[in-house]
PDB file of N, CA and C in Angstrom:
ATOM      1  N   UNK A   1     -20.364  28.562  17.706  1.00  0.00           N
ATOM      2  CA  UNK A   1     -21.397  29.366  18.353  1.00  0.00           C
ATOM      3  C   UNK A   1     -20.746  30.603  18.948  1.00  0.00           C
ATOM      4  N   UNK A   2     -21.365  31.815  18.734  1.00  0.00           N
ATOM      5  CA  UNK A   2     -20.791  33.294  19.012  1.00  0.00           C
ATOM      6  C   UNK A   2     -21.620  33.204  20.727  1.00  0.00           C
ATOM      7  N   UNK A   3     -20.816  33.229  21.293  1.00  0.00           N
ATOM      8  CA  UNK A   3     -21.487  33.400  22.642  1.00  0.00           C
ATOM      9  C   UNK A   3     -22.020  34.815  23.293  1.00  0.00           C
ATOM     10  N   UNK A   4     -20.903  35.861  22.706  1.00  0.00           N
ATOM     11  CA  UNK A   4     -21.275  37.125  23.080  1.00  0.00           C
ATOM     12  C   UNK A   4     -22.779  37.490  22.419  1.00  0.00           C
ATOM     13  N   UNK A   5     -23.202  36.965  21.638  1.00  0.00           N
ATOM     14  CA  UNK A   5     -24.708  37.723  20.903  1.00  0.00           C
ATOM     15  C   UNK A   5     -26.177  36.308  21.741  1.00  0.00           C
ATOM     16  N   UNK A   6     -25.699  36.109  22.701  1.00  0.00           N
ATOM     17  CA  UNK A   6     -26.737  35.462  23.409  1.00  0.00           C
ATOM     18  C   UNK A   6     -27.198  35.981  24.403  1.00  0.00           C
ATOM     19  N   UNK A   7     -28.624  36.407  24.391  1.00  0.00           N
ATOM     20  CA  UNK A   7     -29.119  37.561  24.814  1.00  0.00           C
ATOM     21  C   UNK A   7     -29.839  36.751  26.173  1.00  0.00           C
ATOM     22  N   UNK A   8     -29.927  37.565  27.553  1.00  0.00           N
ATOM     23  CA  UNK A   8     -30.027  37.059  28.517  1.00  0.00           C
ATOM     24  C   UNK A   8     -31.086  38.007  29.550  1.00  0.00           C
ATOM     25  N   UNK A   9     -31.992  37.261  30.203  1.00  0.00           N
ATOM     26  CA  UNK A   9     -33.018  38.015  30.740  1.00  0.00           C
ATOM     27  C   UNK A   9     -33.641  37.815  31.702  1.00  0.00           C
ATOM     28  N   UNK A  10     -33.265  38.355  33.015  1.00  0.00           N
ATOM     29  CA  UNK A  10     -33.891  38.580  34.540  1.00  0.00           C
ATOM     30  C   UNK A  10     -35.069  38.854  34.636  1.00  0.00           C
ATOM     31  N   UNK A  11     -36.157  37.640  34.942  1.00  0.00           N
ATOM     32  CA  UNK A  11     -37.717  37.986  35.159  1.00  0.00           C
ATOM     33  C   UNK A  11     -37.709  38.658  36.164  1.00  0.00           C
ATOM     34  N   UNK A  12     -37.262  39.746  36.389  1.00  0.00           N
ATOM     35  CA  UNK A  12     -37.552  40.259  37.482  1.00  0.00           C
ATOM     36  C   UNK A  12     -38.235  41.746  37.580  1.00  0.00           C
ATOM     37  N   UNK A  13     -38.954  42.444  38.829  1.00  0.00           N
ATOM     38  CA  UNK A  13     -39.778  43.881  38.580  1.00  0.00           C
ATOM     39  C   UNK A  13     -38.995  44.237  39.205  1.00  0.00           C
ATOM     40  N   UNK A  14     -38.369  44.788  38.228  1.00  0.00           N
ATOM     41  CA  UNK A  14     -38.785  45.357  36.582  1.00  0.00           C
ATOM     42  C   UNK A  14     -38.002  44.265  36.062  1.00  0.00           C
ATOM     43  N   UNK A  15     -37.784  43.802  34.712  1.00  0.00           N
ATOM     44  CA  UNK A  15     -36.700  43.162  33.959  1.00  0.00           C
ATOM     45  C   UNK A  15     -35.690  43.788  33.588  1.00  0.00           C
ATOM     46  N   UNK A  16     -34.606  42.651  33.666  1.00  0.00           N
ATOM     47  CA  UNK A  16     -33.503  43.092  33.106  1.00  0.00           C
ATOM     48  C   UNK A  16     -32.988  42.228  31.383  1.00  0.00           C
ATOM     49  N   UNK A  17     -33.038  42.907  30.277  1.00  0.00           N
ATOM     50  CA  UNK A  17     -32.133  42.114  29.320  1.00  0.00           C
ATOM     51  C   UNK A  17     -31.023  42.680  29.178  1.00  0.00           C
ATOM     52  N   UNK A  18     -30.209  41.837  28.610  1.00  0.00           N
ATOM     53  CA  UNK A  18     -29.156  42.237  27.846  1.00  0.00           C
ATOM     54  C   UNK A  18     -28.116  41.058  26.850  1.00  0.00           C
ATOM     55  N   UNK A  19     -27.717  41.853  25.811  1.00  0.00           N
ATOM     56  CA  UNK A  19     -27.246  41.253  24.602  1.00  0.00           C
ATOM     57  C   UNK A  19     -25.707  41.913  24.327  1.00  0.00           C
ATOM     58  N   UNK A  20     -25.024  40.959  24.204  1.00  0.00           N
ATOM     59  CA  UNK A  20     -23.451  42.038  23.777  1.00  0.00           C
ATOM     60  C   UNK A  20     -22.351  42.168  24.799  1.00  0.00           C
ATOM     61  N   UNK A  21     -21.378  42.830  24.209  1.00  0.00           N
ATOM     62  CA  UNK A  21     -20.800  43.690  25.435  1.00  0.00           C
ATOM     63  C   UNK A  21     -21.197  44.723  26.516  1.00  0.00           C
ATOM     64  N   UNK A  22     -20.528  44.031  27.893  1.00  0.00           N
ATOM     65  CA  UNK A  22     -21.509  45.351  28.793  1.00  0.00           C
ATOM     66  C   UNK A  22     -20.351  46.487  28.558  1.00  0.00           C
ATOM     67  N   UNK A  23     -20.703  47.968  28.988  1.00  0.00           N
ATOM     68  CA  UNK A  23     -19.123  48.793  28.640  1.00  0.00           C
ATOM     69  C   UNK A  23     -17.800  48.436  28.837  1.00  0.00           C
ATOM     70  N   UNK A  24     -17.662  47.700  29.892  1.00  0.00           N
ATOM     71  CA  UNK A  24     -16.410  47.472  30.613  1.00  0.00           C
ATOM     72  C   UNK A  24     -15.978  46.207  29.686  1.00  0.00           C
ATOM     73  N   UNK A  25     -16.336  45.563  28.782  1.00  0.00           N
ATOM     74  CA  UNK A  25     -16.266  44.539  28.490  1.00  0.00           C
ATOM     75  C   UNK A  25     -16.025  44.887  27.268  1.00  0.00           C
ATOM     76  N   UNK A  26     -16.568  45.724  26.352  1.00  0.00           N
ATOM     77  CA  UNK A  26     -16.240  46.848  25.406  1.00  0.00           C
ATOM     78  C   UNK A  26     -14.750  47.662  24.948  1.00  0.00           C
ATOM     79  N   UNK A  27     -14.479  48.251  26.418  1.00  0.00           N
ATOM     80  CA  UNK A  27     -13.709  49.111  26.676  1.00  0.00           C
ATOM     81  C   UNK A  27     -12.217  48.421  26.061  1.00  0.00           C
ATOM     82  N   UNK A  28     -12.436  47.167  27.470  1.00  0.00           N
ATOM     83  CA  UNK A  28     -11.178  46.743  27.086  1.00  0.00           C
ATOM     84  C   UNK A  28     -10.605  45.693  26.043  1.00  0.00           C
ATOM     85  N   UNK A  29     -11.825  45.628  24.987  1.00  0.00           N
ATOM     86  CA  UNK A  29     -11.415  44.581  23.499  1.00  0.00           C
ATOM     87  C   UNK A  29     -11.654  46.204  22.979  1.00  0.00           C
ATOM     88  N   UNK A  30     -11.965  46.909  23.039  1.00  0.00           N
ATOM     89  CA  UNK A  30     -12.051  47.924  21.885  1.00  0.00           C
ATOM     90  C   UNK A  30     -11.098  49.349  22.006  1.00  0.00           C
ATOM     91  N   UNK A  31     -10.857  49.103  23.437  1.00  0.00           N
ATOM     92  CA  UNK A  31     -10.271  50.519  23.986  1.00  0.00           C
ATOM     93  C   UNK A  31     -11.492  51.268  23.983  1.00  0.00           C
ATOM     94  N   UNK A  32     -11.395  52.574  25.209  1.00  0.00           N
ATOM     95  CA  UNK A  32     -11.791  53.719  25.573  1.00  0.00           C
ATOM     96  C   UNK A  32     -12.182  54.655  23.994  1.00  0.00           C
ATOM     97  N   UNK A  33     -11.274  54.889  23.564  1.00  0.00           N
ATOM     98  CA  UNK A  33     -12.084  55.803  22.074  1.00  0.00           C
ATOM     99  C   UNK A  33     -12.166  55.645  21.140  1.00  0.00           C
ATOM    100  N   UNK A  34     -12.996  53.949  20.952  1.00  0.00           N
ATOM    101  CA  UNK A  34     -13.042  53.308  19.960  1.00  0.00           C
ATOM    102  C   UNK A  34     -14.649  52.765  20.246  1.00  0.00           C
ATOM    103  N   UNK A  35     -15.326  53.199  21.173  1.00  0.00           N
ATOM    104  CA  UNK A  35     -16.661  52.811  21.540  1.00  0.00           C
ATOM    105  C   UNK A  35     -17.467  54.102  21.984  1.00  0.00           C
ATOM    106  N   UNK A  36     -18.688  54.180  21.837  1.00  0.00           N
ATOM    107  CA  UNK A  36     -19.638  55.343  21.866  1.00  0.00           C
ATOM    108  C   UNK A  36     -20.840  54.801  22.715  1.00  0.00           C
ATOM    109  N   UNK A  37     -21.369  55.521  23.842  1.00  0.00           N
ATOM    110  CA  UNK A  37     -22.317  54.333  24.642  1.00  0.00           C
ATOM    111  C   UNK A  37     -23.307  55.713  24.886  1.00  0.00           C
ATOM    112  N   UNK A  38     -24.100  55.197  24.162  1.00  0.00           N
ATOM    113  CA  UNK A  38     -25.958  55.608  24.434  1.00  0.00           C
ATOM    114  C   UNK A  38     -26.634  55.405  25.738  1.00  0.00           C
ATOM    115  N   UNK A  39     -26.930  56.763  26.199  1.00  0.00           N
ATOM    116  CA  UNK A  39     -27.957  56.579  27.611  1.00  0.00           C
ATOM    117  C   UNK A  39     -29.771  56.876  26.908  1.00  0.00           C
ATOM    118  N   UNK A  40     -30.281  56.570  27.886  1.00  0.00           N
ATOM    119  CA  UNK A  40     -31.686  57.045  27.794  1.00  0.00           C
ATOM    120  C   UNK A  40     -32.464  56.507  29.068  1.00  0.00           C
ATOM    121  N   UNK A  41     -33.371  56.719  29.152  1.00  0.00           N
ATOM    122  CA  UNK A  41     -34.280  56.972  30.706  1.00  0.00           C
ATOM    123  C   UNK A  41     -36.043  57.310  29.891  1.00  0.00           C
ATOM    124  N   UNK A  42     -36.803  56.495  30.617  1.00  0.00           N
ATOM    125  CA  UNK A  42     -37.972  56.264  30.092  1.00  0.00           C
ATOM    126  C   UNK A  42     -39.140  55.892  30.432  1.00  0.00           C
ATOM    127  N   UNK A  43     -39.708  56.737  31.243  1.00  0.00           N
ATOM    128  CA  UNK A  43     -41.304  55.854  32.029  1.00  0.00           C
ATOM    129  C   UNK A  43     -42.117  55.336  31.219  1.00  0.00           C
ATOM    130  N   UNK A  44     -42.702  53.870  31.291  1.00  0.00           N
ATOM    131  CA  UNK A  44     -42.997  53.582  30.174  1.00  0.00           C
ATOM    132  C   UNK A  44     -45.001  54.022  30.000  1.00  0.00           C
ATOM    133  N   UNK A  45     -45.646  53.835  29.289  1.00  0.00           N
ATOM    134  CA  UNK A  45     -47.127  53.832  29.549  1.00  0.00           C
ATOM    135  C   UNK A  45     -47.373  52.914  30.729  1.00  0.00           C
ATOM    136  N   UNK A  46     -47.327  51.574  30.725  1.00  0.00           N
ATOM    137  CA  UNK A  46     -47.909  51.034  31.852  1.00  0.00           C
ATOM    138  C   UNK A  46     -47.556  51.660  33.353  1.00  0.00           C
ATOM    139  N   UNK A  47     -46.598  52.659  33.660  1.00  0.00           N
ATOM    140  CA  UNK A  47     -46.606  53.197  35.270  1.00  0.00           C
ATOM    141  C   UNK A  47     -46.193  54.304  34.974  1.00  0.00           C
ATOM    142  N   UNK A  48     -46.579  55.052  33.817  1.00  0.00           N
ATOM    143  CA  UNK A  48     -46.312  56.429  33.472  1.00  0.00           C
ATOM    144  C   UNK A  48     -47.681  57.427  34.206  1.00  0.00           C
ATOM    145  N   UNK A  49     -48.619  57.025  34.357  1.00  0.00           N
ATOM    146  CA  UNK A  49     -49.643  57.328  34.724  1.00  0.00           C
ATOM    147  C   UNK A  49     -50.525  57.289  36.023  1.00  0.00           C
ATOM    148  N   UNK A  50     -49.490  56.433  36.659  1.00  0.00           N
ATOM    149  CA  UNK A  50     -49.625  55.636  37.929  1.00  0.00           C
ATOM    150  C   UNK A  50     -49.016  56.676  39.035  1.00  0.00           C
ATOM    151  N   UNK A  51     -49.590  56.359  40.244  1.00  0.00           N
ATOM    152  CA  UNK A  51     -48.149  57.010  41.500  1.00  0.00           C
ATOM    153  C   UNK A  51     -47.188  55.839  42.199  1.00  0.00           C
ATOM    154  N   UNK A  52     -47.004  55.132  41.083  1.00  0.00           N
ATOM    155  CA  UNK A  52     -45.610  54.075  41.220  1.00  0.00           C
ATOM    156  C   UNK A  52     -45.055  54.737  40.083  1.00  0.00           C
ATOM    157  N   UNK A  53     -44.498  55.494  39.219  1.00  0.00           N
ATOM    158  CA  UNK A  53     -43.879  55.948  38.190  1.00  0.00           C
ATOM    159  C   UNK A  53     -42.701  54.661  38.135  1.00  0.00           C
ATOM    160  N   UNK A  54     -42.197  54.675  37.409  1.00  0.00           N
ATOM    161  CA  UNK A  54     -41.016  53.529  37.308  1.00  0.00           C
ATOM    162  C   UNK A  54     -40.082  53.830  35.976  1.00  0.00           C
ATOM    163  N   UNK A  55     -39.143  54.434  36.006  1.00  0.00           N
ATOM    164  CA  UNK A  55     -38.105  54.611  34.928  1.00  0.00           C
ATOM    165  C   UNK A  55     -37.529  53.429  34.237  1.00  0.00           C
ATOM    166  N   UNK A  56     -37.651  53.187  33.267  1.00  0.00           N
ATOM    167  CA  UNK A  56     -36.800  52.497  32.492  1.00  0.00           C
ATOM    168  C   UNK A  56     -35.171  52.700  32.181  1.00  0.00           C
ATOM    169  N   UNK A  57     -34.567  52.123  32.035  1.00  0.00           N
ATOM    170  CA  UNK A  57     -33.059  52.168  31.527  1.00  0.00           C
ATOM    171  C   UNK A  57     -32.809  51.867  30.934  1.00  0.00           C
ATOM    172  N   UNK A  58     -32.007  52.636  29.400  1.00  0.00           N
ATOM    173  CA  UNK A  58     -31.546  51.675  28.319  1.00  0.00           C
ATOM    174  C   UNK A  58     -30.285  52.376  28.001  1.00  0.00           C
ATOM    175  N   UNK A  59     -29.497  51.129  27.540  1.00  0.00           N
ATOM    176  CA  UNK A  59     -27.933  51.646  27.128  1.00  0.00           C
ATOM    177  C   UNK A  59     -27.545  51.013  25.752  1.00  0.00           C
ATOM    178  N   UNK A  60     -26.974  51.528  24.846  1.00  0.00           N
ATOM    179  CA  UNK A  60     -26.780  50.683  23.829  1.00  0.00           C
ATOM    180  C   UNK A  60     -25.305  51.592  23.253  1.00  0.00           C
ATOM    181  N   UNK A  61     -23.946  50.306  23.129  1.00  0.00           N
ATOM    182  CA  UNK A  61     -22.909  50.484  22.782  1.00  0.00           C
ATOM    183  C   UNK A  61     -22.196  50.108  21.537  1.00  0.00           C
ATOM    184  N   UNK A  62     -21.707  50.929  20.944  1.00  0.00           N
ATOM    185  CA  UNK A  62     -21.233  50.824  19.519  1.00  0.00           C
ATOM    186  C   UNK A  62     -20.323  50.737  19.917  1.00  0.00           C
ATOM    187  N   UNK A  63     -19.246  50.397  18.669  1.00  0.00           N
ATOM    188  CA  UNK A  63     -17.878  49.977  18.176  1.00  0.00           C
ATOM    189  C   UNK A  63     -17.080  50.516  17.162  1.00  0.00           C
ATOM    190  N   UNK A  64     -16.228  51.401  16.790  1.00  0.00           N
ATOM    191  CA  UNK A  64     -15.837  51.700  15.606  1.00  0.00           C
ATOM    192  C   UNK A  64     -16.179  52.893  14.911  1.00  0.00           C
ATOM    193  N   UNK A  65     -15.991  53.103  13.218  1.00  0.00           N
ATOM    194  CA  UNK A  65     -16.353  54.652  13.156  1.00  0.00           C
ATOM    195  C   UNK A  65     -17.540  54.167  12.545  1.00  0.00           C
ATOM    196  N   UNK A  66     -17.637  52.879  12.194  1.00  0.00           N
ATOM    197  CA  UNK A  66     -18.843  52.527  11.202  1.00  0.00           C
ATOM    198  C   UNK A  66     -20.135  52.878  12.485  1.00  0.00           C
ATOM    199  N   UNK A  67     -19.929  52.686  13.840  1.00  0.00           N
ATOM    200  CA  UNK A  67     -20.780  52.310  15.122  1.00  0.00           C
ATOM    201  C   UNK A  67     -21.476  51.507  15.093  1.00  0.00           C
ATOM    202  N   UNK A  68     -20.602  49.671  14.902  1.00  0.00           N
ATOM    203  CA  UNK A  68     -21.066  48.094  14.710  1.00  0.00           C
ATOM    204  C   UNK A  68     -21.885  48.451  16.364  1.00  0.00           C
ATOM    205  N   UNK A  69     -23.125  47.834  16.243  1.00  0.00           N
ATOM    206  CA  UNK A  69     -23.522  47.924  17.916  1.00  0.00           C
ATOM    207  C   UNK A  69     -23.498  46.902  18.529  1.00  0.00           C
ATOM    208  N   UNK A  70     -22.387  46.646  19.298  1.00  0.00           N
ATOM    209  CA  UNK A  70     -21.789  45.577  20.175  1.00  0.00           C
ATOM    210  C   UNK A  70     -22.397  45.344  21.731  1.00  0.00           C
ATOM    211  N   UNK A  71     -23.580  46.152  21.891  1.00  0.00           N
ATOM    212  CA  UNK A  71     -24.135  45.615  23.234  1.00  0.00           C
ATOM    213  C   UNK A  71     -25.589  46.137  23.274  1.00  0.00           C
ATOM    214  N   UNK A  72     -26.363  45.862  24.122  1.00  0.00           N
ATOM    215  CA  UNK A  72     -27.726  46.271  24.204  1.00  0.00           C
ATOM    216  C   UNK A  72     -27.835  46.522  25.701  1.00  0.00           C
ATOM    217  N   UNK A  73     -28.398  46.581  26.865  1.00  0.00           N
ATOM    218  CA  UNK A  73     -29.367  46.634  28.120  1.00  0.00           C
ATOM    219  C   UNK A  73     -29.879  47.650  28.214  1.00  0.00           C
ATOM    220  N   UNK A  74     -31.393  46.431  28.658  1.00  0.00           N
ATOM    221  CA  UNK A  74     -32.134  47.426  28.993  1.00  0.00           C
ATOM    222  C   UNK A  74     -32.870  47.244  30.648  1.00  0.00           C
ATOM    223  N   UNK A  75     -33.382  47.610  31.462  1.00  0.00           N
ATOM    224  CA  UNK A  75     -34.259  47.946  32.975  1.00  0.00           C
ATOM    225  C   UNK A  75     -35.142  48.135  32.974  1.00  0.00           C
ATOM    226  N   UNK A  76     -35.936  47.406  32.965  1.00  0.00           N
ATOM    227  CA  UNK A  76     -37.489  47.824  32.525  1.00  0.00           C
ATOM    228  C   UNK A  76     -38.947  47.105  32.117  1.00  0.00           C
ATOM    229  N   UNK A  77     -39.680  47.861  32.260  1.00  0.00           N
ATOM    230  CA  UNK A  77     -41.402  47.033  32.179  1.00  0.00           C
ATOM    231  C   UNK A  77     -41.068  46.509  30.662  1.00  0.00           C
ATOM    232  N   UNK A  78     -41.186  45.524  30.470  1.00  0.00           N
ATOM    233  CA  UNK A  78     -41.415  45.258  28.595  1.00  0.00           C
ATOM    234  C   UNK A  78     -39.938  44.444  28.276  1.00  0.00           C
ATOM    235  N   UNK A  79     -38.786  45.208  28.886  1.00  0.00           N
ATOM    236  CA  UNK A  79     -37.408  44.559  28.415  1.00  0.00           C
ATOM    237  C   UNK A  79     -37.701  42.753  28.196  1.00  0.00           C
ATOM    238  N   UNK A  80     -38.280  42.200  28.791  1.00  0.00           N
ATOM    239  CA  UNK A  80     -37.939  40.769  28.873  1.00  0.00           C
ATOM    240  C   UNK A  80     -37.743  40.436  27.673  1.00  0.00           C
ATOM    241  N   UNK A  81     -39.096  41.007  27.173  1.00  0.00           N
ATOM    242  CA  UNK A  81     -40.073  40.486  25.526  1.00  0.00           C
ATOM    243  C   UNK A  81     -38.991  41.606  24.530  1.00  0.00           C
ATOM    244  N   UNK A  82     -38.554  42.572  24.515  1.00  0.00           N
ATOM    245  CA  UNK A  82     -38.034  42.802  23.649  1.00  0.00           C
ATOM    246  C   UNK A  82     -36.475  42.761  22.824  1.00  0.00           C
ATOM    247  N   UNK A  83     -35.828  42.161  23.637  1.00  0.00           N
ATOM    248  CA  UNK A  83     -34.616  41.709  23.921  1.00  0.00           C
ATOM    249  C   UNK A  83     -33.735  40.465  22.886  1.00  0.00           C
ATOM    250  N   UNK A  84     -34.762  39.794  22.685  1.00  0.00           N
ATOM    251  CA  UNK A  84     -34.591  38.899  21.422  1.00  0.00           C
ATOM    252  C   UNK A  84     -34.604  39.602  20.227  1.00  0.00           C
ATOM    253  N   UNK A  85     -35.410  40.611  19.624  1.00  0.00           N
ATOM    254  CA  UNK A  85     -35.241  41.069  18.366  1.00  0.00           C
ATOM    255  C   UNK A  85     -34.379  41.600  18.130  1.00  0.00           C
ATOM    256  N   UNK A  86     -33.929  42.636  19.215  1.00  0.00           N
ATOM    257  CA  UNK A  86     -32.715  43.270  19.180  1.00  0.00           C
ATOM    258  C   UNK A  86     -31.323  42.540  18.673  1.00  0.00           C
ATOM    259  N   UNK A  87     -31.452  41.077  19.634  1.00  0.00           N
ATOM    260  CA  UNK A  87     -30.789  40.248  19.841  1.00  0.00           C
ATOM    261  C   UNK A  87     -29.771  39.072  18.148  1.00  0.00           C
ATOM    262  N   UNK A  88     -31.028  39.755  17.137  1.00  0.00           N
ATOM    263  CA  UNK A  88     -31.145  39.173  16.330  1.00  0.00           C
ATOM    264  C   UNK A  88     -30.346  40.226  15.498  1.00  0.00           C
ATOM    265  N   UNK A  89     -30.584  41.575  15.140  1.00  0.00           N
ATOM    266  CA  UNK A  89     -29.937  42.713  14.907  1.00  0.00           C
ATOM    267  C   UNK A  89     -28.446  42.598  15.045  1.00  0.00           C
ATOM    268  N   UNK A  90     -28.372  42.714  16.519  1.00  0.00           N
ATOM    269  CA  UNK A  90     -26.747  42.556  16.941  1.00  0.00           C
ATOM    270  C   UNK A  90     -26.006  41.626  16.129  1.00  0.00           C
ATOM    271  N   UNK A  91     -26.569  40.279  16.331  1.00  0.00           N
ATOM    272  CA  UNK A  91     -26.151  39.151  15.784  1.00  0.00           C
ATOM    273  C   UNK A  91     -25.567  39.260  14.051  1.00  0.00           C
ATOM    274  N   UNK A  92     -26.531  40.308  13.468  1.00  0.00           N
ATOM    275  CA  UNK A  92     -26.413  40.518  12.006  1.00  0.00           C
ATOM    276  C   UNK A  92     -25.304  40.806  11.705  1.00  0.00           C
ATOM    277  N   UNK A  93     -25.174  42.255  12.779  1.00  0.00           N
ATOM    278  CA  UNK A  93     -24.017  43.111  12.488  1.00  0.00           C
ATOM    279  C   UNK A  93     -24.704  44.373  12.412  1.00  0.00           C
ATOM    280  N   UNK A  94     -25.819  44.779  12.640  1.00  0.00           N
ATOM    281  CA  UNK A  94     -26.638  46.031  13.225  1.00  0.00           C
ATOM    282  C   UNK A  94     -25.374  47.489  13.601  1.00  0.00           C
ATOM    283  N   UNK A  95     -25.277  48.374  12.611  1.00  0.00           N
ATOM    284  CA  UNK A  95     -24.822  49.783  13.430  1.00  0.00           C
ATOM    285  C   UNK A  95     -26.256  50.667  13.843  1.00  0.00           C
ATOM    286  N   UNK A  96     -25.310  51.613  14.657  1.00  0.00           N
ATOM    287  CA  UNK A  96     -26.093  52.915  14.721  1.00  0.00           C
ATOM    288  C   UNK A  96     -27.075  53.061  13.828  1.00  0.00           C
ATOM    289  N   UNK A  97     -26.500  53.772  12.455  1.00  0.00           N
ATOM    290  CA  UNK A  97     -27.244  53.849  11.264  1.00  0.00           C
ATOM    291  C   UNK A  97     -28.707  53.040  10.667  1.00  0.00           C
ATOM    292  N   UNK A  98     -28.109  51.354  11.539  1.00  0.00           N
ATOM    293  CA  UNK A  98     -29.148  51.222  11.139  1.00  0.00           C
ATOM    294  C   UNK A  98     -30.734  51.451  11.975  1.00  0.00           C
ATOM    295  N   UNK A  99     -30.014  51.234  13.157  1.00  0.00           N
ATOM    296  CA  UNK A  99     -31.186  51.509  14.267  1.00  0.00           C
ATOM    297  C   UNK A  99     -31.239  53.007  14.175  1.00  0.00           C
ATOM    298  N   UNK A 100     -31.206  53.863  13.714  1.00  0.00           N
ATOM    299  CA  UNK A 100     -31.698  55.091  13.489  1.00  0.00           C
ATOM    300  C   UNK A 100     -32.187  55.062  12.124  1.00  0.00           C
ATOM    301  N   UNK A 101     -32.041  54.330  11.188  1.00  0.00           N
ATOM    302  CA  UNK A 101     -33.291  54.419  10.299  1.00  0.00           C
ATOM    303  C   UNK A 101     -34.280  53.492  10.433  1.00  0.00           C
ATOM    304  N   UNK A 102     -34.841  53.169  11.421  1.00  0.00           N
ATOM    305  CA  UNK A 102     -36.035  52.230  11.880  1.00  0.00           C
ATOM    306  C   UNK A 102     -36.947  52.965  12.296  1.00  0.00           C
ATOM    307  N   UNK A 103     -38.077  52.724  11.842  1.00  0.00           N
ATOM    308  CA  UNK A 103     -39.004  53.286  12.314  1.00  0.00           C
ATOM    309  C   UNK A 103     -39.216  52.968  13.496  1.00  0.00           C
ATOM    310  N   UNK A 104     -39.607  54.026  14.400  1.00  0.00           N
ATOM    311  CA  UNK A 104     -40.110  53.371  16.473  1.00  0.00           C
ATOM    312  C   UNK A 104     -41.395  53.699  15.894  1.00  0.00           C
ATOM    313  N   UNK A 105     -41.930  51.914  16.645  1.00  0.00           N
ATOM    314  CA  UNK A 105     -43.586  52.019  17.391  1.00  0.00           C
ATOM    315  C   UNK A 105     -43.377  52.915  18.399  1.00  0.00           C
ATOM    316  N   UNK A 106     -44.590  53.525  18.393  1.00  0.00           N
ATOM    317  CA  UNK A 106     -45.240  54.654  19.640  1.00  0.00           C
ATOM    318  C   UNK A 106     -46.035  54.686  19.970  1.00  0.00           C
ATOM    319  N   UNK A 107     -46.366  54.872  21.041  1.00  0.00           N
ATOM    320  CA  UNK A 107     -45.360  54.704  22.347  1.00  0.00           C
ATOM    321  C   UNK A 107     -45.202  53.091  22.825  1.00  0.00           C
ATOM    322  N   UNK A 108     -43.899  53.607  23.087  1.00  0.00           N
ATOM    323  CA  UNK A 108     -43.325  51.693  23.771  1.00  0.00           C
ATOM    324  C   UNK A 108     -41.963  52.304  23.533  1.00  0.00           C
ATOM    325  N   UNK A 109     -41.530  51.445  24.817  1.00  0.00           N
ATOM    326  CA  UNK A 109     -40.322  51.381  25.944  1.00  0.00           C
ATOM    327  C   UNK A 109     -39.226  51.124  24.388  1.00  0.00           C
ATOM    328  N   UNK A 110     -39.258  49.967  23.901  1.00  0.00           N
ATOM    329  CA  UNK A 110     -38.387  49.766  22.945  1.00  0.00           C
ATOM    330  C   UNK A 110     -37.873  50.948  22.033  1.00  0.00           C
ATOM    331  N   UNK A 111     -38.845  51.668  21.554  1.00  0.00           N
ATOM    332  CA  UNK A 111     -38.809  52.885  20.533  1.00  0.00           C
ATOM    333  C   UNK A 111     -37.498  53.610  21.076  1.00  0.00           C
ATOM    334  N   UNK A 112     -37.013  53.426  22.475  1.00  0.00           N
ATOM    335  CA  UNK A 112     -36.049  54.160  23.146  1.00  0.00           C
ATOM    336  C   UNK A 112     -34.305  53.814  22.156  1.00  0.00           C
ATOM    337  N   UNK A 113     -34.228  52.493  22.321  1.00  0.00           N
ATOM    338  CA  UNK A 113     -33.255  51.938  21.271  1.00  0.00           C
ATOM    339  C   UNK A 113     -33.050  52.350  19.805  1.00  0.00           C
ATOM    340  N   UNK A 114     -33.994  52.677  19.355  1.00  0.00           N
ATOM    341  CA  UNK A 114     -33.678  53.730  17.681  1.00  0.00           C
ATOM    342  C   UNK A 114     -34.261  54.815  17.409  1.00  0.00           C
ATOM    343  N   UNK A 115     -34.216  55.491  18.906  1.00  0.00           N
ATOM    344  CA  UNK A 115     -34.381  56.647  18.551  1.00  0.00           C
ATOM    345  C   UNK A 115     -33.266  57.164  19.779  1.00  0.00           C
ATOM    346  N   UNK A 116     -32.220  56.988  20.130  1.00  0.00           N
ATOM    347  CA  UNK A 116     -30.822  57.677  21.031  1.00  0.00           C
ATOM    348  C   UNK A 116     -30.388  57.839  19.992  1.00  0.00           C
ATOM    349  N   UNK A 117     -29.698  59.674  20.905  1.00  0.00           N
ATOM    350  CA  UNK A 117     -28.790  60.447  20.061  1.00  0.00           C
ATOM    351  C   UNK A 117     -27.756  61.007  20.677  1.00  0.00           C
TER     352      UNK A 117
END
């Protein structure tokens, strides 16, 4: 059993998932310039509209020149539920490449994950 691709998730408001290596955890099996780490920031529809606004957070870290994607988290309305598919990706062996040729549903918080640049 691969323990690192067991994806883990804080019911909490907002949620937290995450799948993979976190950076620091990255860094030092991969070294400093051997990993590439994706930001993004994201109000989602459900409190985009609201005067509670609420940002989302998502980070997603590659590996290598191929960019194997070795971690996922995300902060946010929706993360709980979407965290497993991802989860399943990683597990494959998912790069960059491929999460940038995926089509994103729109609008939704997730779409944030294959579409960073």
């Amino acid at each position: 059993m691969d323990y690192t691709t067991i994806p883990t998730v804080v019911f909490s408001h907002p949620a937290i998932g995450t799948v993979g290596l976190t950076e620091d955890q990255a860094i030092k099996e991969y070294g400093q310039d051997n990993i590439k780490v994706y930001k993004s920031s994201f109000a989602s529809m459900y409190s985009a509209v609201t005067n509670h606004r609420q940002e989302s957070r998502f980070k997603l870290i590659t590996a290598g020149a191929d960019e194997k994607v070795i971690g996922l988290h995300g902060l946010g309305y929706g993360v709980d539920e979407m965290i497993q598919g991802f989860a399943v990706a990683i597990k494959m062996g998912a790069t960059k490449a491929d999460f940038d040729a995926t089509v994103a549903i729109h609008p939704t918080a997730s779409e944030e994950f294959v579409t960073m640049r």
